[in-house]
Protein backbone atom coordinates (compact mmCIF):
# COMPACT_ATOMS: atom_id res chain seq x y z
CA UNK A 1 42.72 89.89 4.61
CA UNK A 2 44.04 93.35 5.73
CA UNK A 3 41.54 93.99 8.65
CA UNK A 4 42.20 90.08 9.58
CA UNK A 5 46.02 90.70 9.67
CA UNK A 6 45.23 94.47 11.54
CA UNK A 7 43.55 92.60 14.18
CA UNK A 8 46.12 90.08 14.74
CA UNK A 9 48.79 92.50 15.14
CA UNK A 10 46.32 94.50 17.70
CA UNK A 11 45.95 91.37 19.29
CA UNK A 12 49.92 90.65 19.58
CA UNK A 13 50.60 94.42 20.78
CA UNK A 14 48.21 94.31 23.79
CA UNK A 15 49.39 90.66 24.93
CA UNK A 16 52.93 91.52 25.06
CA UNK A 17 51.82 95.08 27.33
CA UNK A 18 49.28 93.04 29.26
CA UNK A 19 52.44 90.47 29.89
CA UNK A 20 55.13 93.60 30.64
CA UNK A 21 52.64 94.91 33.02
CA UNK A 22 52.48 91.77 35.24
CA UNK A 23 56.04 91.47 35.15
CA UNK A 24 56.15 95.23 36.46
CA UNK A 25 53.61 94.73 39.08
CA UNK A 26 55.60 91.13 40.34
CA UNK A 27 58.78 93.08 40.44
CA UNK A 28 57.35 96.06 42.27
CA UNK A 29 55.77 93.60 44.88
CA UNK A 30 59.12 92.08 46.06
CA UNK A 31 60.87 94.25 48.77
CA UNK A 32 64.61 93.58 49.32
CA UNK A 33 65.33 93.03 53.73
CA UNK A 34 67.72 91.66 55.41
CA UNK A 35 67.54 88.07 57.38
CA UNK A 36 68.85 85.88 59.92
CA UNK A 37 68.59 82.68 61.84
CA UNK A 38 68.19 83.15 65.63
CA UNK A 39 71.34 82.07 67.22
CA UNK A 40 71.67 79.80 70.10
CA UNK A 41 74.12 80.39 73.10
CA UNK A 42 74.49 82.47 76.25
CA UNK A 43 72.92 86.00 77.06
CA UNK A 44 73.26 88.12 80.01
CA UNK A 45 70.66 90.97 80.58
CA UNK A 46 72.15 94.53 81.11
CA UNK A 47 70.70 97.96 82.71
CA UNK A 48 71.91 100.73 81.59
CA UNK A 49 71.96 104.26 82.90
CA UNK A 50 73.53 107.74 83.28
CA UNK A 51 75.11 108.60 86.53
CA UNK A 52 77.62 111.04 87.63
CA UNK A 53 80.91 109.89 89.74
CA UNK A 54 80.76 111.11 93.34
CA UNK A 55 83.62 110.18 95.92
CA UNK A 56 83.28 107.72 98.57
CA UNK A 57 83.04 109.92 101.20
CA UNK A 58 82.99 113.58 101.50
CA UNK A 59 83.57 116.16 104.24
CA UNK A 60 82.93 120.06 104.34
CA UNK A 61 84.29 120.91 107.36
CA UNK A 62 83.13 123.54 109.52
CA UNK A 63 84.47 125.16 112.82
CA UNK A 64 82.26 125.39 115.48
CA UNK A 65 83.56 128.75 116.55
CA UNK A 66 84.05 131.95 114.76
CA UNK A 67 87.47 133.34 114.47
CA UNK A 68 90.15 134.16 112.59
CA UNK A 69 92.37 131.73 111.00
CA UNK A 70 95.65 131.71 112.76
CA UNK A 71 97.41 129.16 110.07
CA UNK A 72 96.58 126.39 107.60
CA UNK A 73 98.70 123.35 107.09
CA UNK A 74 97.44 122.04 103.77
CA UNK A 75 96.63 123.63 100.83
CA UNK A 76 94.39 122.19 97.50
CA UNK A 77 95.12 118.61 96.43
CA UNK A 78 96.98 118.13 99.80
CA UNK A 79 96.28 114.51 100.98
CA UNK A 80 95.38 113.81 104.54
CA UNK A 81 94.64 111.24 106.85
CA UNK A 82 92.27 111.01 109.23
CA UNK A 83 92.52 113.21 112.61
CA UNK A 84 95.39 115.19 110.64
CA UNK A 85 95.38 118.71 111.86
CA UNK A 86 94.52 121.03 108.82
CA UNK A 87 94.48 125.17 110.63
CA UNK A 88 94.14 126.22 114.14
CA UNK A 89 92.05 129.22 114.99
CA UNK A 90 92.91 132.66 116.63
CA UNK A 91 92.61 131.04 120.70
CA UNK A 92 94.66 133.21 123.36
CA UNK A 93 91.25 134.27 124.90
CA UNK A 94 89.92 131.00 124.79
CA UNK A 95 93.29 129.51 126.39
CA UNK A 96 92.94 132.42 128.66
CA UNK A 97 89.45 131.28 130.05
CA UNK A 98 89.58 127.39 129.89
CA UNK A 99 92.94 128.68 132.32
CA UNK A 100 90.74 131.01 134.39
CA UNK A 101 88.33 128.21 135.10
CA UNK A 102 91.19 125.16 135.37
CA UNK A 103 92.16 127.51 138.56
CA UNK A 104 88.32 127.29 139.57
CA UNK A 105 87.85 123.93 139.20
CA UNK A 106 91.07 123.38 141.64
CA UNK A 107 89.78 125.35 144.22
CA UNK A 108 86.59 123.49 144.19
CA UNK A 109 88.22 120.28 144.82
CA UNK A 110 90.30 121.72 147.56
CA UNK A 111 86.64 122.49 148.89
CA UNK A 112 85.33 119.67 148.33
CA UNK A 113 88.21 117.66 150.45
CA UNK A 114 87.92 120.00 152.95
CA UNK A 115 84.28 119.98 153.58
CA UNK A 116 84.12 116.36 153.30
CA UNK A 117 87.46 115.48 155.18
CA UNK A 118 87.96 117.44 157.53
CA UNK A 119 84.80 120.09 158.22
CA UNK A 120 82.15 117.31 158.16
CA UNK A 121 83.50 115.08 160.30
CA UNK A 122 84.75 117.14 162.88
CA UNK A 123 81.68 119.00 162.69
CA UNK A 124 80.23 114.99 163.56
CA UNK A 125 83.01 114.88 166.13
CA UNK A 126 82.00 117.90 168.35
CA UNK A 127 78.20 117.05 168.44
CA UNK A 128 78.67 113.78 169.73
CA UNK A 129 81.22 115.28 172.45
CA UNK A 130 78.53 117.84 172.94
CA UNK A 131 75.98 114.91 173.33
CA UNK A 132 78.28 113.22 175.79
CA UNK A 133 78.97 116.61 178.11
CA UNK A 134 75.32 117.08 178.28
CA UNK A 135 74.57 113.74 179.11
CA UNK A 136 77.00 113.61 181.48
CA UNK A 137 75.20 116.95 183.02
CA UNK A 138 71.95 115.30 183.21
CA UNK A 139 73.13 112.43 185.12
CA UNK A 140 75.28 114.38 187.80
CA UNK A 141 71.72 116.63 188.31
CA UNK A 142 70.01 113.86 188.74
CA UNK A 143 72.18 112.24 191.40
CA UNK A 144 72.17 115.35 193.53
CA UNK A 145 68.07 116.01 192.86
CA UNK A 146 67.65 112.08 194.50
CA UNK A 147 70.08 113.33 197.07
CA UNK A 148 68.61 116.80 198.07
CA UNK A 149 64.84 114.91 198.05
CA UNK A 150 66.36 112.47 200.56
CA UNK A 151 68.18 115.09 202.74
CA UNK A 152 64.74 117.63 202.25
CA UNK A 153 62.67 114.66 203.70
CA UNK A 154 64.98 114.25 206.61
CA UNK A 155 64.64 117.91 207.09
CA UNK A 156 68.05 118.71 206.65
CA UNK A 157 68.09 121.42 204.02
CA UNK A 158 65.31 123.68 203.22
CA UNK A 159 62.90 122.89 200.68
CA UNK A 160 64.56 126.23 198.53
CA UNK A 161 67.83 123.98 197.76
CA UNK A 162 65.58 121.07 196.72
CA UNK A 163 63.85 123.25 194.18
CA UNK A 164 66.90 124.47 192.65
CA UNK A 165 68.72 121.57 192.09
CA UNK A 166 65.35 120.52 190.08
CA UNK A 167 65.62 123.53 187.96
CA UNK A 168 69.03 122.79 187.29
CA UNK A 169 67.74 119.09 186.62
CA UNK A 170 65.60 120.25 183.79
CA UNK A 171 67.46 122.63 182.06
CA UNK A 172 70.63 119.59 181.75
CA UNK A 173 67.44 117.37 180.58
CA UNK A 174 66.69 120.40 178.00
CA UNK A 175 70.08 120.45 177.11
CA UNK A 176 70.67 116.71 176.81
CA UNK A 177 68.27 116.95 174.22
CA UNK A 178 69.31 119.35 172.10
CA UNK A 179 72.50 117.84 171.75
CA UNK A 180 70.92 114.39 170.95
CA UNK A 181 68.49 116.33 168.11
CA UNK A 182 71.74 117.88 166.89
CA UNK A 183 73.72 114.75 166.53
CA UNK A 184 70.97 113.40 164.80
CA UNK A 185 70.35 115.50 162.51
CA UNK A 186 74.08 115.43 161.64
CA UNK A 187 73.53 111.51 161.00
CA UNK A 188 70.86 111.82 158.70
CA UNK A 189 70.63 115.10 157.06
CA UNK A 190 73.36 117.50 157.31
CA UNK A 191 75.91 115.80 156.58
CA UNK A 192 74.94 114.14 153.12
CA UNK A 193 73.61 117.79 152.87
CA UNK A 194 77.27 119.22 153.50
CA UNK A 195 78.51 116.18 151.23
CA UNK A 196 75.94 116.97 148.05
CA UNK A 197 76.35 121.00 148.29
CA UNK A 198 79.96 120.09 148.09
CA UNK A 199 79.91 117.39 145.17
CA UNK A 200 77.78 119.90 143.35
CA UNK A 201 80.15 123.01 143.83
CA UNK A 202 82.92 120.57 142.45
CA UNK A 203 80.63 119.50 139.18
CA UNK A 204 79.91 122.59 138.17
CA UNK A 205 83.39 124.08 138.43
CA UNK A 206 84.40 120.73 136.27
CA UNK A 207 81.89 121.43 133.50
CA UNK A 208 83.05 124.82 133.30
CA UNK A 209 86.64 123.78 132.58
CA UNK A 210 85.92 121.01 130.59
CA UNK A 211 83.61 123.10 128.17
CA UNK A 212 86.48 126.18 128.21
CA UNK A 213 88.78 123.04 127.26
CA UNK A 214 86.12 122.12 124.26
CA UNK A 215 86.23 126.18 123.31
CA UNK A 216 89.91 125.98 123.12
CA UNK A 217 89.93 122.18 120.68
CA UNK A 218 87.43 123.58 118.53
CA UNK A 219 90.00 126.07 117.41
CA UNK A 220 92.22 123.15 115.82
CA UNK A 221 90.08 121.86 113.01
CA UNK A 222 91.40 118.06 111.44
CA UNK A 223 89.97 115.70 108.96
CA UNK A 224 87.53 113.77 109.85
CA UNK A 225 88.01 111.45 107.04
CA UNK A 226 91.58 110.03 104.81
CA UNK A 227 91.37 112.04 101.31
CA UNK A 228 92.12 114.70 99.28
CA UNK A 229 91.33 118.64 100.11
CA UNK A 230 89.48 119.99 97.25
CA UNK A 231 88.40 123.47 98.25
CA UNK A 232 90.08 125.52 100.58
CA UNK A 233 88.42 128.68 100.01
CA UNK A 234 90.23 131.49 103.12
CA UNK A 235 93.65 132.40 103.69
CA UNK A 236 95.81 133.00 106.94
CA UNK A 237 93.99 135.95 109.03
CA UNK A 238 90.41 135.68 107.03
CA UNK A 239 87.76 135.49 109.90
CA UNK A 240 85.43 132.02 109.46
CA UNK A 241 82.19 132.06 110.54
CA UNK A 242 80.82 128.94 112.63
CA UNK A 243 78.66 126.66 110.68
CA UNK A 244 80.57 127.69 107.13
CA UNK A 245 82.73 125.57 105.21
CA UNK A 246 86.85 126.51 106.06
CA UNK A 247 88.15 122.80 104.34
CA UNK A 248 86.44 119.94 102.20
CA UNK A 249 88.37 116.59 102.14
CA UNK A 250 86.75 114.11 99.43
CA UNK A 251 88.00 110.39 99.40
CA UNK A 252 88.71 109.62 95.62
CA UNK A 253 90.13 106.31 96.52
CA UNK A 254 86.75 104.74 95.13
CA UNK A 255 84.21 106.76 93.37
CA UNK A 256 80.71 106.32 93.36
CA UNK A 257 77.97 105.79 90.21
CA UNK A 258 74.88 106.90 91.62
CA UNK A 259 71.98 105.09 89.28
CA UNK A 260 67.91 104.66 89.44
CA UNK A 261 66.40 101.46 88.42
CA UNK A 262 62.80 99.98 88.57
CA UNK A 263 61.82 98.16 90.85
CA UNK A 264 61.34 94.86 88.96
CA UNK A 265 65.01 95.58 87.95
CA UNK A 266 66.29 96.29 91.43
CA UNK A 267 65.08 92.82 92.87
CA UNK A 268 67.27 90.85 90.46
CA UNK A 269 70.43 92.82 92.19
CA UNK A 270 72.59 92.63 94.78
CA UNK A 271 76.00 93.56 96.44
CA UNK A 272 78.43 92.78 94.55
CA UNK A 273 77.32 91.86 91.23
CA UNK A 274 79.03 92.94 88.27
CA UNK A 275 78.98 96.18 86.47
CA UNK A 276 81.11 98.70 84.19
CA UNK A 277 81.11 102.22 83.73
CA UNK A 278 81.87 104.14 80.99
CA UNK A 279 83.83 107.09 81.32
CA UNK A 280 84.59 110.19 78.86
CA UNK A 281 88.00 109.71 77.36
CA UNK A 282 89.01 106.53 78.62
CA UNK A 283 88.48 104.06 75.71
CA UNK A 284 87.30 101.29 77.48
CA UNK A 285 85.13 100.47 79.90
CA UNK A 286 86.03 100.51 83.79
CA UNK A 287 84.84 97.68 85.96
CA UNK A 288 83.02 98.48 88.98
CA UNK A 289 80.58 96.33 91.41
CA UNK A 290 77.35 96.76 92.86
CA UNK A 291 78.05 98.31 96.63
CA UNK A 292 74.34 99.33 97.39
CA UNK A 293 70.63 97.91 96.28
CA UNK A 294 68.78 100.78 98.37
CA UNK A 295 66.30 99.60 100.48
CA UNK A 296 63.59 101.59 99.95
CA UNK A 297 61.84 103.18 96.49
CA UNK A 298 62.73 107.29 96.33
CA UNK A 299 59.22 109.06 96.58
CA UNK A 300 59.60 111.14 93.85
CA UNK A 301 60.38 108.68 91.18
CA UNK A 302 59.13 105.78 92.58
CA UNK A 303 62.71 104.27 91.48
CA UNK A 304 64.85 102.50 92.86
CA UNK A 305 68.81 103.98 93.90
CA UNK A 306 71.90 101.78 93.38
CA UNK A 307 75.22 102.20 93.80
CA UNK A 308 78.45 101.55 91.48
CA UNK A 309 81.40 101.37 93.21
CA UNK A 310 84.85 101.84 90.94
CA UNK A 311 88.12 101.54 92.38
CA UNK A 312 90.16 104.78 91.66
CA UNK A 313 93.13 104.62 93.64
CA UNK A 314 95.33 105.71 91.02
CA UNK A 315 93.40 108.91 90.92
CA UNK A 316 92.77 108.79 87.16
CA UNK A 317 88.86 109.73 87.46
CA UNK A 318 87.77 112.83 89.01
CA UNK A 319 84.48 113.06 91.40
CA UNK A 320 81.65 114.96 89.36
CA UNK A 321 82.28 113.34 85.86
CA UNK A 322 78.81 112.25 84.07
CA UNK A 323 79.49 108.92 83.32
CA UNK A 324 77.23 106.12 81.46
CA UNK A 325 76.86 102.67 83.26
CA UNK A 326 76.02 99.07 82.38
CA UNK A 327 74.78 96.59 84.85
CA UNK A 328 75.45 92.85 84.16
CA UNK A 329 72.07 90.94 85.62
CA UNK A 330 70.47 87.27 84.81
CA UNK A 331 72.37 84.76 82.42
CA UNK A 332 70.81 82.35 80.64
CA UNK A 333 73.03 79.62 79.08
CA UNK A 334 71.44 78.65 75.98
CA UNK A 335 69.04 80.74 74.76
CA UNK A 336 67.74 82.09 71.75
CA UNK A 337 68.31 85.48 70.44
CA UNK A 338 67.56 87.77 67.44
CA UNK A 339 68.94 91.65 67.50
CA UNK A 340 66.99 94.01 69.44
CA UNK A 341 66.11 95.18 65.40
CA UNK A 342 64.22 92.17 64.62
CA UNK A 343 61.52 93.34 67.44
CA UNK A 344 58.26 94.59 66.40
CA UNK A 345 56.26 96.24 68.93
CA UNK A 346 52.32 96.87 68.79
CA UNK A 347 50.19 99.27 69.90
CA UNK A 348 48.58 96.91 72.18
CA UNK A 349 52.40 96.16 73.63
CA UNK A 350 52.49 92.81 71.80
CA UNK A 351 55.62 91.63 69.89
CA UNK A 352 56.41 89.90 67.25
CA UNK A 353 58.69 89.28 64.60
CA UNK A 354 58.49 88.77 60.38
CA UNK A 355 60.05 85.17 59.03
CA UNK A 356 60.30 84.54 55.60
CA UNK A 357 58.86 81.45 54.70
CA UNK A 358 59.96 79.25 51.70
CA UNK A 359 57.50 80.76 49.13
CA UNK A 360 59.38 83.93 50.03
CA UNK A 361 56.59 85.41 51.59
CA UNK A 362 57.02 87.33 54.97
CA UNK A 363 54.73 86.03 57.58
CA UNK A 364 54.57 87.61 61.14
CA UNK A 365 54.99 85.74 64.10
CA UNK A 366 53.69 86.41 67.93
CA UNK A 367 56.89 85.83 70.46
CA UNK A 368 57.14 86.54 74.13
CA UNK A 369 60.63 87.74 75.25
CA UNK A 370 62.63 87.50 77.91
CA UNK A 371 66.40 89.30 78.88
CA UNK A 372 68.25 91.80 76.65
CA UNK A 373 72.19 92.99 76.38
CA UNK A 374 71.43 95.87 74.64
CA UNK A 375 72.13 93.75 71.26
CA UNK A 376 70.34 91.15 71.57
CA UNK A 377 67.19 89.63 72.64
CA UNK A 378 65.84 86.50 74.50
CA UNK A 379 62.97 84.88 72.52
CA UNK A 380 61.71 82.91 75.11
CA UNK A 381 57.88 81.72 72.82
CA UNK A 382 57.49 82.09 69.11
CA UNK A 383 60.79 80.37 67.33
CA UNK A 384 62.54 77.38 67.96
CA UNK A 385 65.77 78.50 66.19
CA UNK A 386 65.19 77.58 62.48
CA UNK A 387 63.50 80.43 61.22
CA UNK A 388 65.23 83.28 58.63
CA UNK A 389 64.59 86.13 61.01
CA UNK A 390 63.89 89.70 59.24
CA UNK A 391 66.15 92.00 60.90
CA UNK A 392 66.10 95.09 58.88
CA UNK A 393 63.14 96.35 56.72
CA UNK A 394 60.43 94.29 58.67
CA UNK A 395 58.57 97.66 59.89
CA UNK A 396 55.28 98.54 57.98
CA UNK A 397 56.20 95.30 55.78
CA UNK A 398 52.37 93.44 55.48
CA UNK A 399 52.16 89.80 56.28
CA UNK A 400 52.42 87.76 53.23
CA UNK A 401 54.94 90.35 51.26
CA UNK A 402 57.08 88.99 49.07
CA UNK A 403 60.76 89.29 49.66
CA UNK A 404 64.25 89.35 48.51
CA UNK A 405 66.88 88.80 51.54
CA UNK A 406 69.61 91.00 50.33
CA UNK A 407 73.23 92.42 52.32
CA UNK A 408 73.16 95.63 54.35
CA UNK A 409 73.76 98.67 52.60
CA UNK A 410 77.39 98.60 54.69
CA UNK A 411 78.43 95.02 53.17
CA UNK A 412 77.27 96.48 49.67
CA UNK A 413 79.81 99.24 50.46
CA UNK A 414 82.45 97.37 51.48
CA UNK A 415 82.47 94.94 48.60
CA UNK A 416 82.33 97.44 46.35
CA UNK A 417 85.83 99.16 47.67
CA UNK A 418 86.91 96.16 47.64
CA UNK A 419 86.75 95.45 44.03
């Protein structure tokens, strides 16, 4: 009876550890996640990026002339409008020669007037007097040539008077001539000669002056642009050289955001769509718009650049901030989303997303997505809406798991404070 009674109790002791040891292994199998359904409503897809705020327009002004500065009219933070004088440049021997050649130009024109006037035409006026006297000449020596030939034939002079009065003849025809060539060449070439010499004398003297002028406006440097001078960095009497920077004016009025999207990105954008950006010590973020979807990829990053434009007109942000930025893109109405959490990736790309089921096993499931908030996804294949969604501990969890859907470690927290 005692070995019977030994080998039931043997037989007790190892069915209750065989029992405790199942219990331990169904215990260890269940992992503890956390779970949602998808929810259904609207979503709006966002980019975001890191920029840095540039002003709206910027100008580092530079003389074109090197001299010292005679006197500045603004001084940092000064605001300006545009064509405002801001210095004027050392220019007494500038004034001295745009004067010099003023005088030059005047006595060109009082050249000019003359030559074409006066000179010219009465230069016109003697040769055709000349023309006339010698024509007149010829035609009184050949009258008395017909006259001497009738009188030598009747033998009333000697043949010696005949022959001079047709010397005479010739030299009035020789004459005659030359004073027809001369008129002529009046007509056609020397007097738009005389008129073009005189028209170019008169030119040159006025681009003289007018570039002694230029010299002397170059000395008075304004603003190109309405803003703010940020950088001033001479004083009265320092000499600036041409081609540096005397003045820079930025307009703060709107500040830029400066971003780089893909390309895939940048063809759902245009002017005008909605944006915000996110600056340093301001608690919430500023709205801005989109001013410019660039036209063409940047060559180095094969990105694309586009601009945020945010109104600053109250001069509260300052040019050269770094600044984050959000762009607001597609909407879709009524879609499905799970947190951005829920999303397993594979190494293939795939994704995919682990439900628990009603066994409380957790069973992957393929989906195809579509826009993101930076929350929230779109689940465009893969759920219809009535699935518990793991959202926190489905990474590394195998497909058919079993699972406990428990509260975040935060809501654990909280509840306990609160008792």
């Amino acid at each position: 009876m005692l070995p019977l009674r030994m080998a039931i109790i043997l037989l007790c002791v190892f069915f209750l550890q065989a029992c405790k040891k199942a219990n331990d292994a169904d215990t260890a199998a269940v992992v503890t996640v956390q779970a949602e359904h998808p929810e259904v409503g609207e979503i709006s897809e966002h980019v975001d990026a890191a920029a840095t705020l540039s002003p709206a327009a910027q100008a580092a002004i530079s003389p074109k002339i090197t001299a010292p500065v005679r006197k500045f009219y603004v001084q940092r933070g000064s605001k300006v409008k545009e064509g405002q004088l801001l210095a004027v440049l050392e220019n007494r021997d500038l004034s001295a020669q745009a004067l010099d050649n003023k005088g030059q130009y005047t006595a060109a024109q009082a050249s000019f007037n003359m030559q074409t006037k006066a000179q010219v035409p009465e230069d016109y006026h003697k040769a055709e007097l000349d023309l006339a006297q010698a024509k007149a000449q010829f035609d009184l020596q050949q009258q008395i040539v017909a006259a001497r030939q009738k009188l030598l034939a009747e033998g009333a002079i000697p043949g010696r008077d005949y022959d001079t009065a047709a010397a005479a003849l010739v030299q009035a025809h020789a004459a005659y001539d030359v004073a027809q060539n001369h008129l002529d060449s009046l007509k056609v070439v020397s007097r738009a000669a005389s008129i073009q010499q005189a028209e170019g004398q008169l030119s040159s003297a006025q681009g003289k002056y007018l570039a002694a002028q230029a010299q002397v406006s170059y000395s008075e440097v304004r603003s190109p642009i309405k803003g703010i001078v940020t950088d001033r960095p001479l004083f009265p009497g320092e000499t600036v050289t041409s081609g540096s920077t005397l003045i820079t004016v930025m307009d703060t009025s709107s500040l830029i955001a400066k971003v780089h999207v893909s390309q895939t990105v940048a063809q759902r954008l245009k002017v005008g769509d909605d944006a915000t950006v996110s600056v340093p010590g301001n608690d919430d973020p500023v709205p801005a718009k989109i001013s410019l979807v660039s036209p063409a990829l940047d060559p180095g990053s094969t990105t694309v650049e586009v601009w945020l434009r945010v109104d600053n007109r109250s001069g509260k942000f300052k040019a050269g901030t770094p600044v984050g930025t959000s762009i607001k893109g597609r909407t879709v109405a009524k879609a499905i989303k799970i947190p951005q959490s829920a999303v397993l990736t594979a190494a293939d790309g795939s994704k995919s997303v682990m439900v628990v089921a009603a066994d409380g096993a957790a069973h992957k499931k393929a989906v195809q997505l579509g826009i993101n908030d930076g929350t929230d996804v779109q689940v465009t294949q893969g759920l219809d809406g009535s699935e518990n969604v793991i959202t926190t501990g489905a990474y590394g969890l195998d497909d058919g798991t079993k699972v406990k859907v428990g509260k975040a470690a935060d809501e654990d927290k909280a509840g306990g404070e609160a008792k």
